[in-house]
Protein backbone atom coordinates (compact mmCIF):
# COMPACT_ATOMS: atom_id res chain seq x y z
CA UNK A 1 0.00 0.00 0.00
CA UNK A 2 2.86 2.22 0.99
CA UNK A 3 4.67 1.53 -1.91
CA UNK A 4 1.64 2.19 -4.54
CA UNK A 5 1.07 5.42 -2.95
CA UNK A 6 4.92 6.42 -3.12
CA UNK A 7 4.98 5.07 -6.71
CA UNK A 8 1.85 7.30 -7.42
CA UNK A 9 3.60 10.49 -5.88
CA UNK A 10 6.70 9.45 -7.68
CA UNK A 11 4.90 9.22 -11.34
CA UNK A 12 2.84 12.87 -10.39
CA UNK A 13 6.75 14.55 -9.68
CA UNK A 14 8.28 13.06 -13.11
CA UNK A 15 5.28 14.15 -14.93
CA UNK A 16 5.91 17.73 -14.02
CA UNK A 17 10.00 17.83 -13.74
CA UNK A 18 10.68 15.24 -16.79
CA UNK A 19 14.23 15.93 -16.15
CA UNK A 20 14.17 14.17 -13.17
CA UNK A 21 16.88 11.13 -14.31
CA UNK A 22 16.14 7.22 -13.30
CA UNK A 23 18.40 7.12 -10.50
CA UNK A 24 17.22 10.30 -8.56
CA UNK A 25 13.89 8.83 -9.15
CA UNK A 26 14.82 5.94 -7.01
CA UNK A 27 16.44 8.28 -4.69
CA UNK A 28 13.24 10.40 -4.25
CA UNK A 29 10.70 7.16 -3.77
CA UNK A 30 13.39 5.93 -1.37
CA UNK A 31 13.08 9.04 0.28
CA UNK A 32 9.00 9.01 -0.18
CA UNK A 33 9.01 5.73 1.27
CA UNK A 34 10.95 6.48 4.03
CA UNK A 35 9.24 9.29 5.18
CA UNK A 36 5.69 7.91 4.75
CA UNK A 37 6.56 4.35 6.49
CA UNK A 38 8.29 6.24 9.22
CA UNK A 39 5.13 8.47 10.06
CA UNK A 40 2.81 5.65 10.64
CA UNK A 41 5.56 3.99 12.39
CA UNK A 42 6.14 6.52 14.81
CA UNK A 43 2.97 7.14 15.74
CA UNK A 44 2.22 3.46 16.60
CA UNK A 45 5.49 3.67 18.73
CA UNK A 46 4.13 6.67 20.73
CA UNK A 47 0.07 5.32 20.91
CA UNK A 48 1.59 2.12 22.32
CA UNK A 49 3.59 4.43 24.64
CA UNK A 50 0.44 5.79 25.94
CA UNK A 51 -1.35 2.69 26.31
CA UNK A 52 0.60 1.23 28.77
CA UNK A 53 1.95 4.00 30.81
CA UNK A 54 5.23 4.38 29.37
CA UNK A 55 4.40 7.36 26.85
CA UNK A 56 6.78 10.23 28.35
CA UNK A 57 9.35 7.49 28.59
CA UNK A 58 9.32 6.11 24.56
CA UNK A 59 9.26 10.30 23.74
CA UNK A 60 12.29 10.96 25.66
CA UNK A 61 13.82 7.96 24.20
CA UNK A 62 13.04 9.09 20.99
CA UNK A 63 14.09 12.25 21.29
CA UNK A 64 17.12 11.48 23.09
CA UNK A 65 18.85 8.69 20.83
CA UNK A 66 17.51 9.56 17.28
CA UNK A 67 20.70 12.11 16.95
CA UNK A 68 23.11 9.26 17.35
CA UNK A 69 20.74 6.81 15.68
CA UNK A 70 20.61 9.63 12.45
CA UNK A 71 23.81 10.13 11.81
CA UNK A 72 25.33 6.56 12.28
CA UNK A 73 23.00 4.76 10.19
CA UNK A 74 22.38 0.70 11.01
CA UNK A 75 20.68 -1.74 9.63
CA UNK A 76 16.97 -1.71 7.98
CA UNK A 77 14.76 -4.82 7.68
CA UNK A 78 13.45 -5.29 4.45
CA UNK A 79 9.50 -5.26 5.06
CA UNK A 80 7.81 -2.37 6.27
CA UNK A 81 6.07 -4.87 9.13
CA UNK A 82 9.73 -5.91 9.86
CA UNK A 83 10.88 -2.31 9.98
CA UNK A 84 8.07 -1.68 12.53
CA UNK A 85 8.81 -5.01 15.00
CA UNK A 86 11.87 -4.10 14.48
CA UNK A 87 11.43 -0.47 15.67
CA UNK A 88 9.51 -1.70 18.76
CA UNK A 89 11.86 -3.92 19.74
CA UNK A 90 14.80 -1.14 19.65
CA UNK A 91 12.82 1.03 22.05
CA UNK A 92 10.60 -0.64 23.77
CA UNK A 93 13.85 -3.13 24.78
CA UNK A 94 15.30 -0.16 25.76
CA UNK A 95 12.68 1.09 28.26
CA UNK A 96 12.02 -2.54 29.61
CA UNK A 97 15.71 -2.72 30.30
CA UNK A 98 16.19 0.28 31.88
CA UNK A 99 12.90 0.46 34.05
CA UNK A 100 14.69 -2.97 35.99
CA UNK A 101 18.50 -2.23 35.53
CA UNK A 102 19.85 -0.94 38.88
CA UNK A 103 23.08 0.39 39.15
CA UNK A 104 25.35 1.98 41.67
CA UNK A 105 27.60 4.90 40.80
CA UNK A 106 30.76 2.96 40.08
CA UNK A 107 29.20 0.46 37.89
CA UNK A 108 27.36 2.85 35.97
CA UNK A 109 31.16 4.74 35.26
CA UNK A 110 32.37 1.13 34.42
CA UNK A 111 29.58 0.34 31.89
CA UNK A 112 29.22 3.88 30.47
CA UNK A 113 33.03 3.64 29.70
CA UNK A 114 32.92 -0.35 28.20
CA UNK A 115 29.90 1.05 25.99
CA UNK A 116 31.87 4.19 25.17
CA UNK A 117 34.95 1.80 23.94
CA UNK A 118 32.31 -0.42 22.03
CA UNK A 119 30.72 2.22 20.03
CA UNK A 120 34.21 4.27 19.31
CA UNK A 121 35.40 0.76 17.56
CA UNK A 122 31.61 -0.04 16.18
CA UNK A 123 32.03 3.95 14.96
CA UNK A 124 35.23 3.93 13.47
CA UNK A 125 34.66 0.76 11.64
CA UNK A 126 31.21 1.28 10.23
CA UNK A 127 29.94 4.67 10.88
CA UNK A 128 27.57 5.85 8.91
CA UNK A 129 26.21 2.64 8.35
CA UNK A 130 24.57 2.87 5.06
CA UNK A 131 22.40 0.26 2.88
CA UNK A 132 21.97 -0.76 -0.38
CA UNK A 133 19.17 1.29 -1.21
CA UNK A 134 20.67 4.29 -0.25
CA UNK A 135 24.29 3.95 -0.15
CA UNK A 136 26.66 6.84 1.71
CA UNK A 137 28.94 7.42 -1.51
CA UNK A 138 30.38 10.82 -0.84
CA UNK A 139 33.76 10.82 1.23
CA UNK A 140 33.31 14.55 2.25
CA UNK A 141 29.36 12.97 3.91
CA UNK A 142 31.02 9.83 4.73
CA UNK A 143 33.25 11.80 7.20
CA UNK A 144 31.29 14.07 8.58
CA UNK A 145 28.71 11.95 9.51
CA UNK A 146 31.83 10.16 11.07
CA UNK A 147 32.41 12.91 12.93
CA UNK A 148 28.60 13.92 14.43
CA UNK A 149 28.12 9.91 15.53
CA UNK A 150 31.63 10.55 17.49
CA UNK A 151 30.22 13.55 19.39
CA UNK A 152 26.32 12.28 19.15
CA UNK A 153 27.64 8.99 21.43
CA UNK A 154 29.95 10.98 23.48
CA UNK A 155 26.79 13.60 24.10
CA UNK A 156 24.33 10.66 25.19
CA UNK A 157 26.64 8.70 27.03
CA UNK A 158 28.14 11.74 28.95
CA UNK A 159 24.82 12.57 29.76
CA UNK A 160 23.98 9.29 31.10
CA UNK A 161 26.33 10.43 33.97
CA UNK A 162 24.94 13.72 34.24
CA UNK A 163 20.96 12.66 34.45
CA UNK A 164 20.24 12.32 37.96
CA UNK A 165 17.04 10.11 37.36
CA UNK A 166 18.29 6.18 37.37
CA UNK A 167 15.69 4.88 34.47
CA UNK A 168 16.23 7.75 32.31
CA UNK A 169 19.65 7.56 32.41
CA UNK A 170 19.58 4.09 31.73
CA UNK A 171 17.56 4.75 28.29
CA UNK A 172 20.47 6.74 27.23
CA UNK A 173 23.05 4.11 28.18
CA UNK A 174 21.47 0.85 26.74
CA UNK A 175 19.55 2.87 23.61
CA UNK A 176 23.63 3.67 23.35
CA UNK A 177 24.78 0.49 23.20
CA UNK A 178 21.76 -0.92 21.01
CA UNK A 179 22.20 1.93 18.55
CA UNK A 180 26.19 0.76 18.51
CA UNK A 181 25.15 -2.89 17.68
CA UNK A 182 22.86 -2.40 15.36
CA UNK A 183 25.61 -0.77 12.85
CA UNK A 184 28.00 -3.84 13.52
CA UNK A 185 28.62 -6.09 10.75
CA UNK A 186 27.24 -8.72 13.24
CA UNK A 187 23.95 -7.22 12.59
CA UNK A 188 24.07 -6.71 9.32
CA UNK A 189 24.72 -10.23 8.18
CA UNK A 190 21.71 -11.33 11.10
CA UNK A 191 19.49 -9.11 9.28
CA UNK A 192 20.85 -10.02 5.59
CA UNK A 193 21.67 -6.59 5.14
CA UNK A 194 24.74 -4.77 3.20
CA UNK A 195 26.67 -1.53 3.71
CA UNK A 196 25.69 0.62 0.74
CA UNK A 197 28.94 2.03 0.27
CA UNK A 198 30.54 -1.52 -0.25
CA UNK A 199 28.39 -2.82 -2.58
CA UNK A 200 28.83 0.41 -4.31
CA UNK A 201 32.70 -0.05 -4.85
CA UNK A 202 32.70 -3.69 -5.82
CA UNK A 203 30.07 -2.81 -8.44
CA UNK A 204 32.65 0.17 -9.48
CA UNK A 205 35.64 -2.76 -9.55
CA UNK A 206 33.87 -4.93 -11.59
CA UNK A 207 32.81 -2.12 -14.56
């Protein structure tokens, strides 16, 4: 349904800009689709919130690690149903977590640290995370974006420490360390995904 309605916008754009070439077209209903699928999406997130009590929670979640979770990239399931489950799981797994996870002030420095080591390596090695569809070509994007998921995890992880509230916190720690995993190859090959970029050289190698 999604896709017929993207494919319907899509077909209204080229009929009044024919210049728009084949490939931006499937950058633009990439795009469409994104932003479409994501609106529903959210707003089932934030209902489901609601319904059982944990609304302010799943907004400051959301809120709090989309910055890291925008500029690093990760992995994307390849049905909009999976990309929903999938979305639940991220968050919702994240508030469970943190609602039962006590810590005392040394082991919160101890894991904050161990996930701050985790997602420098996960960062340097595949941040931004990029897929097939819409692979992160540009080395001049490719580094920046580099750069901002550096300071986005140092930001929610620092502030981890500084957030006197214990479950809170916790969402910014473990949606930290969830956001790190889900741009490891690990997760990629789980979810029989590929980084963009790399698929995009080896195609370049073998013209």
């Amino acid at each position: 349904m999604i896709e017929k309605f993207c494919n319907f916008i899509l077909n209204k754009m080229r009929k009044k800009m024919p210049d728009i070439t084949d490939e931006n077209a499937e950058i633009i209903l990439y795009g469409l689709q994104l932003i479409i699928g994501e609106l529903p999406k959210t707003i089932l997130l934030f209902v489901i919130g609601f319904l059982i009590g944990m609304g302010w929670y799943m907004i400051f979640a959301f809120i709090a690690i989309m910055p890291y979770r925008a500029v690093s990239g990760g992995f994307h399931l390849h049905t909009h149903i999976g990309c929903i489950l999938s979305t639940v799981v991220f968050f919702y797994g994240d508030i469970f977590i943190s609602k039962y996870l006590v810590l005392d002030d040394i082991q919160r420095y101890i894991l904050v640290a161990l996930s701050f080591i985790f997602g420098i390596l996960m960062v340097s090695m595949y941040a931004p995370a990029d897929t097939e569809d819409v692979p992160i070509i540009s080395k001049r994007e490719r580094k920046l974006k580099k750069i901002l998921s550096y300071i986005m995890l140092t930001l929610t992880l620092g502030a981890s420490l500084i957030i006197k509230d214990q479950i809170l916190s916790n969402i910014l720690l473990v949606g930290s360390i969830f956001q790190s995993i889900s741009i490891s190859r690990l997760a990629y090959i789980l979810t029989k995904n590929k980084y963009g970029h790399e698929v995009y050289a080896k195609q370049q190698l073998e013209n």
